[in-house]
Every structure is written in structure tokens, then in C-alpha cells.
Protein backbone atom coordinates (compact mmCIF):
# COMPACT_ATOMS: atom_id res chain seq x y z
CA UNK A 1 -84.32 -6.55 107.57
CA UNK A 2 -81.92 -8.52 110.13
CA UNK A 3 -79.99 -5.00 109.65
CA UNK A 4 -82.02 -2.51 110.53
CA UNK A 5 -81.59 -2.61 114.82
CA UNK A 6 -77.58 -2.71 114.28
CA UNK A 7 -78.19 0.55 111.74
CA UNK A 8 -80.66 2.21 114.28
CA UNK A 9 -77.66 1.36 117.30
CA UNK A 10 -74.96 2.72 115.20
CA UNK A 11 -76.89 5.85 114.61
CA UNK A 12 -77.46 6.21 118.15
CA UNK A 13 -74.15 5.58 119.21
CA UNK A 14 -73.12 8.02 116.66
CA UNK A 15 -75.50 11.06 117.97
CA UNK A 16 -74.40 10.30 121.70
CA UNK A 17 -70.50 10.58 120.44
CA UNK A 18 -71.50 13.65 118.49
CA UNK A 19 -72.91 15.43 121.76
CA UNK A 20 -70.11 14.46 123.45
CA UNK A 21 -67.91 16.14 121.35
CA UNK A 22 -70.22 19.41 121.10
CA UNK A 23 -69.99 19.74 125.57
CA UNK A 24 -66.52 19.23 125.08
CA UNK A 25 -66.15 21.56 122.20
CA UNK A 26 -68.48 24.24 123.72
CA UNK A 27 -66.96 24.17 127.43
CA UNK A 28 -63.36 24.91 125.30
CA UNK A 29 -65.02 28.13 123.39
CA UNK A 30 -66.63 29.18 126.65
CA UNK A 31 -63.55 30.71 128.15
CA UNK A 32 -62.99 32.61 125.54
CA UNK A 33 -66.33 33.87 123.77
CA UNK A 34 -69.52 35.50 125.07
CA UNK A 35 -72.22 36.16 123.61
CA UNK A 36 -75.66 38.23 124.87
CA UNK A 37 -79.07 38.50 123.20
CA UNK A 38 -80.74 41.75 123.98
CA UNK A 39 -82.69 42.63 126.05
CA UNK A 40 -80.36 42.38 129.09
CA UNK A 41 -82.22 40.03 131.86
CA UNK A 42 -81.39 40.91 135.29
CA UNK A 43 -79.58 38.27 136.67
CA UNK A 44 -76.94 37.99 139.63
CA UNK A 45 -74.38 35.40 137.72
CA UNK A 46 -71.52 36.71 136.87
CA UNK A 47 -70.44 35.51 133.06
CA UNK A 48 -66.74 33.81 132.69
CA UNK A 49 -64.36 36.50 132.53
CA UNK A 50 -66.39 38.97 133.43
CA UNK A 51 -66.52 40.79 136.98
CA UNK A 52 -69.56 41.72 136.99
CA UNK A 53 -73.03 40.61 135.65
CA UNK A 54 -74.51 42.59 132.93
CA UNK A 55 -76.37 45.74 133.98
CA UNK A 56 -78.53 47.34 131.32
CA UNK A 57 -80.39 50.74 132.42
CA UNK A 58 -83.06 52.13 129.63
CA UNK A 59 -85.12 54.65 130.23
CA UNK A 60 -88.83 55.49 129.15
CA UNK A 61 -88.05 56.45 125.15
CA UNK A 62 -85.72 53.11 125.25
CA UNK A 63 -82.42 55.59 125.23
CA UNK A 64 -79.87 54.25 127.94
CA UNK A 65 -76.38 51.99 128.16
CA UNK A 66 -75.45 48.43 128.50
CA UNK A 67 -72.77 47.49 130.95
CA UNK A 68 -70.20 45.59 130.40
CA UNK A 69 -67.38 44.71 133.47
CA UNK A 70 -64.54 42.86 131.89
CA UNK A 71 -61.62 41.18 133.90
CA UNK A 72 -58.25 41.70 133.09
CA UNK A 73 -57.22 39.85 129.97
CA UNK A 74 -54.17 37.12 129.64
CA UNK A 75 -51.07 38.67 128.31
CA UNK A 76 -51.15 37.88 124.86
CA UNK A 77 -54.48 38.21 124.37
CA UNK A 78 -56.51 41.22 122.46
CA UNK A 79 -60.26 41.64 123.37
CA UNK A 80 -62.90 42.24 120.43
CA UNK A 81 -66.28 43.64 120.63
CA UNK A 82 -69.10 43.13 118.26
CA UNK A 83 -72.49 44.28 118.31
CA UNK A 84 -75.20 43.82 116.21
CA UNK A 85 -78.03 46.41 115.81
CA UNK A 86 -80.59 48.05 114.27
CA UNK A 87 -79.04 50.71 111.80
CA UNK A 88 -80.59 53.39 110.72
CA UNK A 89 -80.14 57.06 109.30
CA UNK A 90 -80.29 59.15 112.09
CA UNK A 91 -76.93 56.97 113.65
CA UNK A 92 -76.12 53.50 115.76
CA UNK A 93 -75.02 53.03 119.09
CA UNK A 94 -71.94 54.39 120.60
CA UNK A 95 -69.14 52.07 122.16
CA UNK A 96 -67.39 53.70 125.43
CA UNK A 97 -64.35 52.53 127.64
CA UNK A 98 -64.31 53.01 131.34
CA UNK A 99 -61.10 52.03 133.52
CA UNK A 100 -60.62 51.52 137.19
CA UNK A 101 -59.85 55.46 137.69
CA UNK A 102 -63.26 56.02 136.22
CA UNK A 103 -61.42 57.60 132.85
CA UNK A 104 -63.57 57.62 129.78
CA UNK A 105 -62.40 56.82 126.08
CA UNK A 106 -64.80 56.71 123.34
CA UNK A 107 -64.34 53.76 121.16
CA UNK A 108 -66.34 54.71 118.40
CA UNK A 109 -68.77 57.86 118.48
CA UNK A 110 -71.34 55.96 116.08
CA UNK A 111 -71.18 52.15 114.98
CA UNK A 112 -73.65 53.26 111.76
CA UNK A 113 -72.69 52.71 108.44
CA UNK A 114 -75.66 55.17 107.46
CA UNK A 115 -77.88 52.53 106.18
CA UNK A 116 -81.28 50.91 107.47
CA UNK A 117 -81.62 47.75 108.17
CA UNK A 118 -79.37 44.69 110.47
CA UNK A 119 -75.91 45.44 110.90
CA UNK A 120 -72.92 44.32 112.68
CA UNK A 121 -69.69 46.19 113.61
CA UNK A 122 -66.52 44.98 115.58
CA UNK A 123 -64.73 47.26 117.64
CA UNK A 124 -61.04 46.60 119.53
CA UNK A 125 -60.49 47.34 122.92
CA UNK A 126 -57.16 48.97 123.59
CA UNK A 127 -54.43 46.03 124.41
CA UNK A 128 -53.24 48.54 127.11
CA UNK A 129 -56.84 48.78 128.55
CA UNK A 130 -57.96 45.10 127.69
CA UNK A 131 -55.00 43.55 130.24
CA UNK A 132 -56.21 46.41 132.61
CA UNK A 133 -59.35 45.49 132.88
CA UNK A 134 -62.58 47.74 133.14
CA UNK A 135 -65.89 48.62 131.51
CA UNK A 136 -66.96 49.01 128.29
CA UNK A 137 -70.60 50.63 127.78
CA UNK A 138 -73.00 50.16 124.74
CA UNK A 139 -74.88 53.48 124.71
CA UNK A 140 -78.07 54.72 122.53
CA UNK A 141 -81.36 53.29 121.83
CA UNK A 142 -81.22 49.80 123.54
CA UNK A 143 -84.54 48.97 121.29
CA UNK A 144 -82.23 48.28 118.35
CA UNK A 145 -79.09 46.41 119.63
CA UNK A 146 -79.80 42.93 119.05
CA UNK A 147 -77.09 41.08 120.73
CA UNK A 148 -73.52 41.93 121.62
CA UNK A 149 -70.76 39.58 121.48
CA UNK A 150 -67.02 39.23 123.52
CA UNK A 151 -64.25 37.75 121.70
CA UNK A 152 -60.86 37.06 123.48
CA UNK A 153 -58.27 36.20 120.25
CA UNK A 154 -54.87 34.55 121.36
CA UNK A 155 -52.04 34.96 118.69
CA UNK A 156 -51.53 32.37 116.28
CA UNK A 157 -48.69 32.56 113.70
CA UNK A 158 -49.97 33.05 110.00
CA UNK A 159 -48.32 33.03 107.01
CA UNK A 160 -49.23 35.17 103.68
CA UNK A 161 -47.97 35.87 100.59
CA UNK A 162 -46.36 39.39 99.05
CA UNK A 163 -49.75 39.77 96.70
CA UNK A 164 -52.12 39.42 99.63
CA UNK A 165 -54.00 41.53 102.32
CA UNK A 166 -52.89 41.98 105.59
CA UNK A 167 -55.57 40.53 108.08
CA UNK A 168 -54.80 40.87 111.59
CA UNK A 169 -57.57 39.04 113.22
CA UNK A 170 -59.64 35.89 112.32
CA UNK A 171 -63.01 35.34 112.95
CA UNK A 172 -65.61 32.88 112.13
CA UNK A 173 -62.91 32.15 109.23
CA UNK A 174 -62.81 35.86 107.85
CA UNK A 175 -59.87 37.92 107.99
CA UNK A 176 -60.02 41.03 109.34
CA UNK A 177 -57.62 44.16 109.21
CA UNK A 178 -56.56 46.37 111.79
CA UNK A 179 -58.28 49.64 110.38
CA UNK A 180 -61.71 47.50 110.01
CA UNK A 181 -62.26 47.72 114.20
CA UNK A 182 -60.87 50.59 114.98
CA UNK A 183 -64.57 52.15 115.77
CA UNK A 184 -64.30 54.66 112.70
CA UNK A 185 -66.20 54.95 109.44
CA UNK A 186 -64.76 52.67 106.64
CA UNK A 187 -61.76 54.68 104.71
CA UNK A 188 -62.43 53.24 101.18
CA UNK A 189 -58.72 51.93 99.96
CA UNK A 190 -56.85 53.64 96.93
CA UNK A 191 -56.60 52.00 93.29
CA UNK A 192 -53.58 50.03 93.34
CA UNK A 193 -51.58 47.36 91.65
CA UNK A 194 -51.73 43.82 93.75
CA UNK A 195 -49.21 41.83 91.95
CA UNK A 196 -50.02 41.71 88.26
CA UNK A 197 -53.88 42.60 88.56
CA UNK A 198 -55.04 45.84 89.20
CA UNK A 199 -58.01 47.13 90.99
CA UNK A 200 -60.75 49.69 90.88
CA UNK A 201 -63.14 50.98 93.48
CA UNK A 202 -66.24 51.93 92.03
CA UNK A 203 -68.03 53.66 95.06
CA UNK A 204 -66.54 55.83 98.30
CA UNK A 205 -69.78 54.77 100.24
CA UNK A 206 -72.99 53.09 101.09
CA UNK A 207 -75.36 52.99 97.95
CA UNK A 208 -78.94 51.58 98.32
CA UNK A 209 -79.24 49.73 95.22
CA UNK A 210 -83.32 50.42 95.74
CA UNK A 211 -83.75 47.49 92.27
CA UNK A 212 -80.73 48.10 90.85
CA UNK A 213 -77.66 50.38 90.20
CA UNK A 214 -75.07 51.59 87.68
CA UNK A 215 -71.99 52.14 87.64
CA UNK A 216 -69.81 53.77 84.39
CA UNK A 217 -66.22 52.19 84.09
CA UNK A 218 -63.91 53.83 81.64
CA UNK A 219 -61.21 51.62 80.31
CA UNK A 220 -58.48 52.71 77.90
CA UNK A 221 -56.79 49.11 77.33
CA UNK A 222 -57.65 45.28 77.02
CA UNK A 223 -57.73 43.19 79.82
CA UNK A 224 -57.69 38.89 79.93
CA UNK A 225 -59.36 38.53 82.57
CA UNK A 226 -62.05 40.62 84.97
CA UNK A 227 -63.38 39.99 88.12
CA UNK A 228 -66.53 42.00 89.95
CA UNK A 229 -65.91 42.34 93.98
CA UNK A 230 -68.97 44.09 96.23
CA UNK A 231 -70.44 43.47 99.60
CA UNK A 232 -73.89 43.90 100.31
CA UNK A 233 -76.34 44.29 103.10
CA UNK A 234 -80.33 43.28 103.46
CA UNK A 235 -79.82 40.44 100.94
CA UNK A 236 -81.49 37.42 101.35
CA UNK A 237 -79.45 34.46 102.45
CA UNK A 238 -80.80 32.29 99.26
CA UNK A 239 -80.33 35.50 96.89
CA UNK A 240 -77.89 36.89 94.62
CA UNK A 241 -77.63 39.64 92.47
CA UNK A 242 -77.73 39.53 88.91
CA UNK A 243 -75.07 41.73 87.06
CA UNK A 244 -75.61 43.49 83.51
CA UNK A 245 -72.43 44.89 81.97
CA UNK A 246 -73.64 47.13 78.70
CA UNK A 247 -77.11 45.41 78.20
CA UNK A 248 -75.23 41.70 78.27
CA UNK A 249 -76.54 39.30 81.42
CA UNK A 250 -73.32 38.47 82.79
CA UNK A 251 -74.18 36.03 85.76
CA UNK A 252 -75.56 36.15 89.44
CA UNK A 253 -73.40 37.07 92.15
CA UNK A 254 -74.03 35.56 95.23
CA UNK A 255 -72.55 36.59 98.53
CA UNK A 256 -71.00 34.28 100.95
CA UNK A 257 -73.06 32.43 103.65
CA UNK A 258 -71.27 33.03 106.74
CA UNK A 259 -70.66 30.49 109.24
CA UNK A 260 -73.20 29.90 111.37
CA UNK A 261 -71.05 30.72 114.55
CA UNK A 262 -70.85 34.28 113.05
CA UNK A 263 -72.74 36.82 115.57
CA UNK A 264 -74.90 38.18 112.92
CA UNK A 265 -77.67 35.22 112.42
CA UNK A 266 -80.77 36.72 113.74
CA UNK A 267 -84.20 35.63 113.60
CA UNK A 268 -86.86 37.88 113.14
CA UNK A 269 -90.84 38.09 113.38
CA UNK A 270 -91.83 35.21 111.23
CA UNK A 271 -89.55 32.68 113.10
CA UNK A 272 -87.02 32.97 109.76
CA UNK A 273 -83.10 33.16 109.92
CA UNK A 274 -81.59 36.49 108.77
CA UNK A 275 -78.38 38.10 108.69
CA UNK A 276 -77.03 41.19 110.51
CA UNK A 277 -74.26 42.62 108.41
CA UNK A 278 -72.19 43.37 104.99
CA UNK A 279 -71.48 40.04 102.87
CA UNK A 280 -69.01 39.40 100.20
CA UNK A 281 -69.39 37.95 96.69
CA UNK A 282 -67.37 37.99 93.79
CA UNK A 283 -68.20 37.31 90.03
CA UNK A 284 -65.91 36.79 86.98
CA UNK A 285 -66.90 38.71 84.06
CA UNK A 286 -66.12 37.92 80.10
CA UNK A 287 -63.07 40.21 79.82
CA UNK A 288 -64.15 40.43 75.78
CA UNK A 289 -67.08 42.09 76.87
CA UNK A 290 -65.51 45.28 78.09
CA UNK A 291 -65.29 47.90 75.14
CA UNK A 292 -63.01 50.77 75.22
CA UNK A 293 -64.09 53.90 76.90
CA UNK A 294 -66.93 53.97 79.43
CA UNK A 295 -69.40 50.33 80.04
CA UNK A 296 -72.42 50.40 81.90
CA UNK A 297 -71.98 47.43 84.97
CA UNK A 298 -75.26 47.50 86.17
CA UNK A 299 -76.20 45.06 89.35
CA UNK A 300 -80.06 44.32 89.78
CA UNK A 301 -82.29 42.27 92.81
CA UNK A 302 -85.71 42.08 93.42
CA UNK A 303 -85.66 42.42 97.07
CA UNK A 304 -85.96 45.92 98.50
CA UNK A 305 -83.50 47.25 101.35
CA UNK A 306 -80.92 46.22 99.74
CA UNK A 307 -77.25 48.07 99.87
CA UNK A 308 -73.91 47.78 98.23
CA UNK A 309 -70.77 48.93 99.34
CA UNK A 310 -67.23 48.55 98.32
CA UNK A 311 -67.82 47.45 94.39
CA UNK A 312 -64.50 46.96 92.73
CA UNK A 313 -63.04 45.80 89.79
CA UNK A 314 -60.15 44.04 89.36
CA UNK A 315 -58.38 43.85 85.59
CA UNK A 316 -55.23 41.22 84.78
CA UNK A 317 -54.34 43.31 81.75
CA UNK A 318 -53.62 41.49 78.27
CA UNK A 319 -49.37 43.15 79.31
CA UNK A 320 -48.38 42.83 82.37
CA UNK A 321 -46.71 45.44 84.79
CA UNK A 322 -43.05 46.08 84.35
CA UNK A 323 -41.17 45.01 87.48
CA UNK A 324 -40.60 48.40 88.43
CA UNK A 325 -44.37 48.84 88.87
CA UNK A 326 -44.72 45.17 90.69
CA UNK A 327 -42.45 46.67 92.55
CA UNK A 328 -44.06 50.09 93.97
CA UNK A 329 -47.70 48.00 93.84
CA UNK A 330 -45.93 45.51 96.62
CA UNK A 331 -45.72 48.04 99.18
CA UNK A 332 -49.70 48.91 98.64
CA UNK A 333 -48.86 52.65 96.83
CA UNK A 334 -51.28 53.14 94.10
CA UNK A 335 -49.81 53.38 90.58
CA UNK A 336 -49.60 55.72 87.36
CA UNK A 337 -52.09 54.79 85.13
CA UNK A 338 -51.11 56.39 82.25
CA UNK A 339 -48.04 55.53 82.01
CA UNK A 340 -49.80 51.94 81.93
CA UNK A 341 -52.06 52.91 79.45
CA UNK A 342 -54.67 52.49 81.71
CA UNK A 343 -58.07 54.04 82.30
CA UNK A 344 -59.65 52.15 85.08
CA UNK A 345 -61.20 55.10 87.61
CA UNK A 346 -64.87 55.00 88.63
């Protein structure tokens, strides 16, 4: 019992370091993050590194713009934008650019992906117009933009090997590649050797999964080892989604939980924590349980809103690529299948 007070002083020691450490922490991520719930308040502070304070005009039937008055950024750096909305069918938000001369760029026409429910998409400012300085506008129904976040990324050296993906910026420990914020609709990537494994997109876009859906893989040759990549949107956090492959359960694949610092974390009319956005997952399937010609991979949940984008396969066949093939599949060019014996399309 003598122990319990020095326990209970520890502890509080412990907490007051600990909020130390998060002022210190946050006053270091100020300077270089920003991030704004919708809707805009009026207010007359100006927010670090910007010019101006936010000015949000919306007219009667909630259509109107969100302004945005950057200063001029550090030489170096390159300026993100990320804004999380309400998708929906009929199209998202648009992201504009205004310099000093008043000159007008579009960023992106439409940040939809042409699905309904919380999204997320992260557009790049120009480098030339970033160390400029300006405006950037969020225009459309202000109703269904949720928050908007800055993100000023200084250039750290990384270093990658031959068999991986490019990713040119990092945030909230995801790599991200160039063509991913350019403001345009996702171009789905061609079949291609990586290495010694090759891999197989399953779907050009968007699919509601609306309980579950199917997809037919044709292979013409044995594989060791197989591994099922998707991202999905509307999940649950505490979900996953359970994956058939010819009438065999295979497993549950569950997405990654982003971290918490991630923009999309959103809570919504029952006081619970959702997420805005596309999440990985990956699952290893039973190579043994492919059969030649076409299997039925079916992927199932029980929660409704559900959609799936970017399924793909990827097969380490039982022979391996010659070198000349490692070779062209190096430089990202997709390869001859049948000269691999292989019959991996969608």
C-alpha cells in the first residue's frame, strides 16, 4: 500500500512530461500544416502562412467557393491540398488557382471519384505557383466539403529498391505518386512484371460491391504463391471483407487503419469516428486453390455503401521470368504473356 502515492506521482509526472512534449510537438507541425473544419467561421486571424483569413461565400442553395490566400512558399518546399467531401454521382468540388495577376488555372475540374459516400482527394499546387504565392479556391456545394487541409512537404532523401513503386510524397506514412495529385481521374496502371511477381488489375474503375462482387480470373499456368490487393471506400473501421475464390472461404481482408493524423477521420451524427477516403488491404490466397482457366474471386461484406477499386492480383509463378523479361519489367513496361505462358487478364 506504502506504494501507491509514489505510483500515483510517477503517473502524474509522466502525463505532465507527455503534454509537454505534445505543445512542443504541435507548435513544430504548426508551421507547416493547416487544417480547417467546414463550415468556414468568419474570423479576422490570419492562419500561419497564410495572408489572408479564410473567406467562404455560399449562397442560398449552399453553391459558392472557399478562399484560400497562401503566402509564398520556402524554396524547396511543394504545397499539397487535400479536401475531404461529400461525394456523390452528380460530381465533387472543383479546386482553382488564382495568382497575383488575377490568372486562373483549374487544378482539377471535379475531385469525384463517382461514388457516394466520404471521400478525400489531394491535389498539388504548381511548385512555380506555390513559391509565388496566391489563391487557391474550393468551389461547388460547400454543404458537402467537410474539412480542407494545407500541407507544406520539405524534401527528404529516400531510398528504394529496383522492384518498388515510385512515391514522391509522404504523408501520414503513405507514399504517394506524382500522378495520384495531379487533380485528374485515377489512370488504372498496366499489367506488368515487378521483379519476379507479376500483377493483374481486375477492374478500370469504381465498383459498388452493393453485398458482394465477382470477379473471373483466367490463368493458363501454376503459380507458388498469390496475393489479393484492393482498396475500398464506406467500410467500417472494425470491418473487413471476406473473400471467396471458387466457392472456397479464403480469409478476411481487412484494410489498413490510417493514422489518426490522416485528414480523413470524421465524425458523424451519432458522435462515432468514420473515415473519409479509399483504404488498402491485402490478403494472401492458397496458390493450390487456383485451377486452370477462369476462378470465380468473389469479395463479400455486410455493410451497404460499400466500394472497391483497384483489385489486383499478383502471381510469383512456380518458373520464374528469364532475365530478359526482369529486365523490360524493371523499367515498368508491361510484358508478353504468352510467351510466359501466362493467362492472367481480368
Amino acid at each position: 500500500m506504502s506504494q501507491c502515492p509514489c505510483i500515483r506521482v510517477m503517473a502524474r509526472r509522466l502525463l505532465v512530461l507527455c503534454g509537454m512534449l505534445l505543445l512542443v510537438a504541435g507548435s513544430l507541425r504548426a508551421a507547416d500544416t493547416a487544417s480547417f473544419d467546414f463550415p468556414i467561421k468568419d474570423s479576422s486571424d490570419i492562419p500561419p502562412r497564410l495572408a489572408n483569413p479564410v473567406k467562404q461565400i455560399i449562397s442560398s442553395d449552399n453553391i459558392g467557393y472557399t478562399i484560400f490566400a497562401l503566402q509564398p512558399a520556402n524554396p524547396g518546399e511543394e504545397v499539397l491540398v487535400t479536401v475531404v467531401f461529400e461525394d456523390g454521382t452528380e460530381g465533387g468540388p472543383s479546386l482553382l488557382w488564382i495568382d497575383d495577376s488575377g490568372q486562373q488555372v483549374t487544378l482539377s475540374a471535379s475531385l469525384s471519384d463517382g461514388v457516394v459516400g466520404k471521400n478525400q482527394r489531394t491535389v498539388a499546387i504548381p511548385v512555380a505557383s506555390a513559391l509565388s504565392g496566391g489563391r487557391f479556391v474550393i468551389s461547388g456545394d460547400q454543404s458537402k466539403i467537410l474539412r480542407a487541409r494545407i500541407d507544406w512537404l520539405a524534401p527528404v532523401p529516400t531510398l528504394a529498391a529496383a522492384d518498388q513503386r515510385p512515391g514522391r510524397y509522404l504523408i501520414n506514412d503513405r507514399l504517394i505518386p506524382v500522378d495520384a495529385v495531379n487533380g485528374q481521374p485515377p489512370v488504372v496502371e498496366p499489367d506488368a512484371w515487378i521483379g519476379k511477381v507479376f500483377e493483374a488489375f481486375l477492374q478500370e474503375e469504381p465498383a459498388a460491391v452493393d453485398g458482394a462482387v465477382e470477379f473471373v480470373v483466367p490463368l493458363g499456368a501454376a503459380a507458388s504463391q498469390v496475393l489479393l490487393s484492393a482498396r475500398f471506400l464506406g467500410l467500417p473501421l472494425d470491418q473487413g471483407v471476406t473473400v471467396w475464390l471458387n466457392g472456397s472461404y479464403m480469409g478476411e481482408l481487412r484494410p489498413q487503419v490510417p493514422s489518426l493524423n490522416d485528414a480523413g477521420y470524421v465524425v458523424n451524427d451519432s458522435g462515432e469516428s468514420t473515415y473519409a477516403g479509399w483504404r488498402a488491404g491485402a490478403l494472401l490466397i492458397r496458390a493450390s486453390d487456383f485451377q486452370q482457366g477462369d476462378n470465380s474471386l468473389v469479395l463479400s461484406t455486410k455493410s451497404t455503401g460499400v466500394y472497391i477499386r483497384d483489385a489486383a492480383l499478383q502471381f510469383r509463378p512456380v518458373t520464374t521470368p528469364t532475365s530478359s523479361t526482369e529486365q523490360a519489367a524493371s523499367s515498368g513496361d508491361s510484358v508478353d504473356l504468352d510467351s510466359q505462358n501466362l493467362d492472367l487478364s481480368p
